[in-house]
Protein backbone atom coordinates (compact mmCIF):
# COMPACT_ATOMS: atom_id res chain seq x y z
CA UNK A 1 216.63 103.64 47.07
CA UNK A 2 215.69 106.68 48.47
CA UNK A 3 211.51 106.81 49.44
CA UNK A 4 209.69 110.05 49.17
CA UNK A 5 208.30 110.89 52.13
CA UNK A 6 207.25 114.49 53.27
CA UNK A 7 206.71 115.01 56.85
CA UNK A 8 203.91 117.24 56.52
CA UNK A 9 200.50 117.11 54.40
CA UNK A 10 202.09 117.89 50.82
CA UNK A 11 202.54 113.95 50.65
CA UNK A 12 199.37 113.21 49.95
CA UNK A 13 199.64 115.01 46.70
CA UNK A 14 202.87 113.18 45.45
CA UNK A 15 202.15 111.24 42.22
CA UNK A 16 204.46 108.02 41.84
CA UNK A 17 205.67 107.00 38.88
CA UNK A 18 207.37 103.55 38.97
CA UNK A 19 209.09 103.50 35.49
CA UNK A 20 211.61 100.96 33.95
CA UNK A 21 215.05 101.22 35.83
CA UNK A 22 213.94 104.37 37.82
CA UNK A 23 211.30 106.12 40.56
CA UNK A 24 209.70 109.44 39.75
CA UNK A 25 207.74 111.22 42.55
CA UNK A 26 205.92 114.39 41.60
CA UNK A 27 204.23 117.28 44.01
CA UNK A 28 202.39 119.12 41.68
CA UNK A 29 202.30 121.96 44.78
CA UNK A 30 205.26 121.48 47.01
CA UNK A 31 205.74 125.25 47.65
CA UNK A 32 202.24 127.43 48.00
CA UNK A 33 201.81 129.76 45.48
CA UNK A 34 202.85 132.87 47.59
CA UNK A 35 206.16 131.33 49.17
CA UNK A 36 207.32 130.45 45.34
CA UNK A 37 206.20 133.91 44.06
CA UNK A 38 207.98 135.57 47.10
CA UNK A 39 211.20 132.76 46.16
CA UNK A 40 211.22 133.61 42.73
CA UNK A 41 211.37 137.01 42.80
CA UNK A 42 214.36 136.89 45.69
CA UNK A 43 216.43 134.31 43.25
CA UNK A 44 215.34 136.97 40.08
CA UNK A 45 216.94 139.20 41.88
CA UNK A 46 219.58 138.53 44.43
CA UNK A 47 221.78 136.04 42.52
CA UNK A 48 224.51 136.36 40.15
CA UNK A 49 223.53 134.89 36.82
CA UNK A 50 225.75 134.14 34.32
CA UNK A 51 225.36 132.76 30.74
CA UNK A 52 228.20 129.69 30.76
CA UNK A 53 229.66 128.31 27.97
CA UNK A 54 230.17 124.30 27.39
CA UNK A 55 232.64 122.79 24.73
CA UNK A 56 231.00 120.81 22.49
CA UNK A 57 233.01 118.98 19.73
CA UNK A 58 235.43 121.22 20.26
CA UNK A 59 233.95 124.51 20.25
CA UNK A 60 232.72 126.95 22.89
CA UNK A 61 229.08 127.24 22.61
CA UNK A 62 227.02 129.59 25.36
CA UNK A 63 224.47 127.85 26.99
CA UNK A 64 220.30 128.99 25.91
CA UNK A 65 219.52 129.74 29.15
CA UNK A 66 221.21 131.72 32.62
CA UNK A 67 222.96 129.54 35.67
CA UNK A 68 224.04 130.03 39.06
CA UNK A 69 226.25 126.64 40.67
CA UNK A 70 225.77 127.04 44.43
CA UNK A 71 226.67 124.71 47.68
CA UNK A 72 229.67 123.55 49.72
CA UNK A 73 233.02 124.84 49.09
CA UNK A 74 234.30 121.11 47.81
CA UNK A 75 231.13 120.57 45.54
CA UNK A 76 233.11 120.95 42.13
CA UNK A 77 231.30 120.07 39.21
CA UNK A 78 232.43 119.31 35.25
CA UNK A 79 229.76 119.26 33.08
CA UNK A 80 230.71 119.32 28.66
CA UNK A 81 234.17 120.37 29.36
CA UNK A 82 233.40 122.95 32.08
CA UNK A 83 234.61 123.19 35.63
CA UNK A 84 232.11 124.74 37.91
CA UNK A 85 233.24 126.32 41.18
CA UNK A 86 230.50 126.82 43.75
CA UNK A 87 228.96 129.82 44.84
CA UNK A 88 228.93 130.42 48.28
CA UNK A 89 225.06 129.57 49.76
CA UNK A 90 222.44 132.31 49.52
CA UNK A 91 220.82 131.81 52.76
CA UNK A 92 217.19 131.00 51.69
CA UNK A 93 218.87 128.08 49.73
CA UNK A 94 220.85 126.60 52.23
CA UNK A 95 217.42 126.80 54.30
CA UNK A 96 215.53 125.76 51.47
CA UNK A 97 218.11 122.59 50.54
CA UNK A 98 218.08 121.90 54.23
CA UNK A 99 214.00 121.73 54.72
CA UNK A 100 214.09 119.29 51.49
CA UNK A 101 216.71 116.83 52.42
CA UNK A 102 214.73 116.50 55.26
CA UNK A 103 211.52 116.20 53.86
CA UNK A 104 212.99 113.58 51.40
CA UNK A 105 215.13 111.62 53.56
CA UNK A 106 218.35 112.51 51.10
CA UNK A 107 221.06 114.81 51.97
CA UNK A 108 221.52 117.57 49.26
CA UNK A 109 224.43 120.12 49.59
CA UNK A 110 224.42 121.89 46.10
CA UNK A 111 221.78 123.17 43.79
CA UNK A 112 222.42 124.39 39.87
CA UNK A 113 220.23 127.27 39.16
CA UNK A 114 218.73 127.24 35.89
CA UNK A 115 216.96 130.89 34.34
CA UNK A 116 214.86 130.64 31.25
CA UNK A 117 213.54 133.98 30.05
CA UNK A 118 211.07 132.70 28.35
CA UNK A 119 210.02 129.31 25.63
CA UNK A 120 213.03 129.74 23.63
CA UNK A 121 215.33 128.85 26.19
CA UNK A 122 216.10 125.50 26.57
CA UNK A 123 217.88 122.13 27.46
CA UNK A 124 218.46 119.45 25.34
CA UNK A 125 218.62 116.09 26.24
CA UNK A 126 221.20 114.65 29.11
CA UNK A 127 221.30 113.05 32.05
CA UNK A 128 222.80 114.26 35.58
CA UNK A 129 224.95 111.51 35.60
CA UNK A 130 228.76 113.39 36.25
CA UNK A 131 230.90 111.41 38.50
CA UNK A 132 231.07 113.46 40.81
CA UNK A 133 227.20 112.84 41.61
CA UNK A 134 228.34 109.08 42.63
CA UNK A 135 226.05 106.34 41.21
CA UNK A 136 222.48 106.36 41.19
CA UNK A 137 222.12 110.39 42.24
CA UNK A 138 218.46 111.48 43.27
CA UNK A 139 218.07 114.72 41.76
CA UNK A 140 215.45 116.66 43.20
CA UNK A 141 214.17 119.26 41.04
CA UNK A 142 212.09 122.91 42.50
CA UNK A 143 210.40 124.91 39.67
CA UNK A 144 209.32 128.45 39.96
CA UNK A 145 207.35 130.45 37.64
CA UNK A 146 206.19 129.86 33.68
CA UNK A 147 205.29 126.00 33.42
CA UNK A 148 207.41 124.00 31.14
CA UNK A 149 207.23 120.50 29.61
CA UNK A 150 209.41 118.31 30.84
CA UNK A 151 210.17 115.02 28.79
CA UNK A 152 212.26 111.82 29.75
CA UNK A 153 213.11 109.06 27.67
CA UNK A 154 214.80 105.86 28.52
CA UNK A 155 218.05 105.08 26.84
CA UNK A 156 217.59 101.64 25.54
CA UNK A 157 213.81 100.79 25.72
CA UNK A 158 210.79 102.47 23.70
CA UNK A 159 209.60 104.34 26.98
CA UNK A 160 209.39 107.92 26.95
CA UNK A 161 206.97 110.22 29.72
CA UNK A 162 206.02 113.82 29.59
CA UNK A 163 205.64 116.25 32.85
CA UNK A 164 204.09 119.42 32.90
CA UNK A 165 205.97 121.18 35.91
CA UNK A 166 204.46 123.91 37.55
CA UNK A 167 205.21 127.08 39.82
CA UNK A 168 206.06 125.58 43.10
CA UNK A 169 206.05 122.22 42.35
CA UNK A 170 209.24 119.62 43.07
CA UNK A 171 210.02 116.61 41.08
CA UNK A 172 212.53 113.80 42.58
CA UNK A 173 214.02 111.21 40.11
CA UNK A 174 215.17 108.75 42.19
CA UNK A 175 216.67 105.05 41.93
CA UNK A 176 218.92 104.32 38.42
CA UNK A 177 217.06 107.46 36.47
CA UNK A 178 220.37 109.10 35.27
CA UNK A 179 221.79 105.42 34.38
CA UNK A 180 219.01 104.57 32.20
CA UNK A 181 216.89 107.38 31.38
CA UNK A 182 218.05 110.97 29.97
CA UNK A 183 215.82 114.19 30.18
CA UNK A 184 214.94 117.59 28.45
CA UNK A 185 212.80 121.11 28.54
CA UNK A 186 212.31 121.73 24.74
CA UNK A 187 211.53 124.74 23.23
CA UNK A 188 208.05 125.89 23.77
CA UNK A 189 207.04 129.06 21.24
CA UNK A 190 204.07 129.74 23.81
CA UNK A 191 205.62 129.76 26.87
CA UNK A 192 206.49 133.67 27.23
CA UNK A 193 207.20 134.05 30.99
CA UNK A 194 210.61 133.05 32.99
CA UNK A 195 211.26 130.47 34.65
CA UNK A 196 213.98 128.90 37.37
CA UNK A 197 214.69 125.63 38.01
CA UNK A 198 216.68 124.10 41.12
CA UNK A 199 218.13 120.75 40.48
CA UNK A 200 219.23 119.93 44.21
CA UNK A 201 222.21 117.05 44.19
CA UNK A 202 225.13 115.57 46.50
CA UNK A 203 228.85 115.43 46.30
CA UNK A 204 230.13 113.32 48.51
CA UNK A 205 233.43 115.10 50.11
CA UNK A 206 236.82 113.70 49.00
């Protein structure tokens, strides 16, 4: 299982949660608050964001919220009936995917973007559990901007854990998470700012 381990100082902020079947690590501050301003406003920006649809029992429903899929040109991805093609690497990503495999001792080579405009966009409970991801994925998860709750629940046990994740912050669920546990960022009426969310993962090459 992969061990959190920053090289530099931001380790001694991580908080640790040891849950059943999976490992949470949380740095409440992994970015400073002017390199995540200055990152959020680039992504705002410079990227092409789309509003995706999924199939769900049958029908084409558009996603509450805006995406970008990003990494190497073989990281395909299927996700509710959808086939997403990668997006060529902005540079600061690549860089920024790069600097956090490192720091967590996990090679990442895709990200999906996630844009929330404000509390009513939203994602309901799954788990980043796609073949494609390979079994036991570490997810590790960059926020920017308007801080959301974040809630997990395990599939089979009475366990459930909330996160508030802040501007700059990083979040790594690690070990069986996305066997045993799924997660969600409900609605929130009083959240009125945007956020974006990077979910770095790995697809192994065919």
């Amino acid at each position: 299982m992969t061990r959190a381990t920053p090289s530099d100082n931001r380790n001694q902020n991580c908080r640790h949660f040891s849950l059943p079947d999976a490992e949470l690590f949380y740095w409440p501050a992994y970015l400073t608050a002017p390199a995540a301003d200055l990152l959020q406003q680039q992504l705002s920006r410079e990227l092409h964001w789309q509003t995706a649809s999924i199939r769900i029992y049958g029908r084409e429903v558009a996603i509450p919220r805006r995406q970008v899929w990003m990494g190497e040109p073989h990281c395909r991805y299927r996700y509710s009936g959808t086939d997403f093609l990668p997006e060529p690497w902005h540079p600061r990503l690549r860089e920024l995917a790069s600097q956090i495999s490192q720091a967590l001792q996990h090679p990442f080579n895709c990200v999906l973007l996630n844009q929330y405009a404000d509390g009513q966009d939203h994602m309901g409970w799954h788990a980043d559990d796609e073949p494609e991801l390979g079994l036991a994925p570490q997810i590790a998860s960059l926020s920017l901007g308007q801080s959301r709750r974040f809630d997990l629940k395990h599939r089979q046990l009475e366990c459930q854990l909330q996160l508030l994740l802040q501007h700059g912050s990083l979040l790594l669920m690690a070990g069986t998470c996305q066997q045993y546990w799924q997660h969600r960022l409900p609605k929130q009426a009083q959240a009125k700012a945007e956020r974006i969310n990077l979910t770095f993962r790995y697809i192994a090459p065919k």
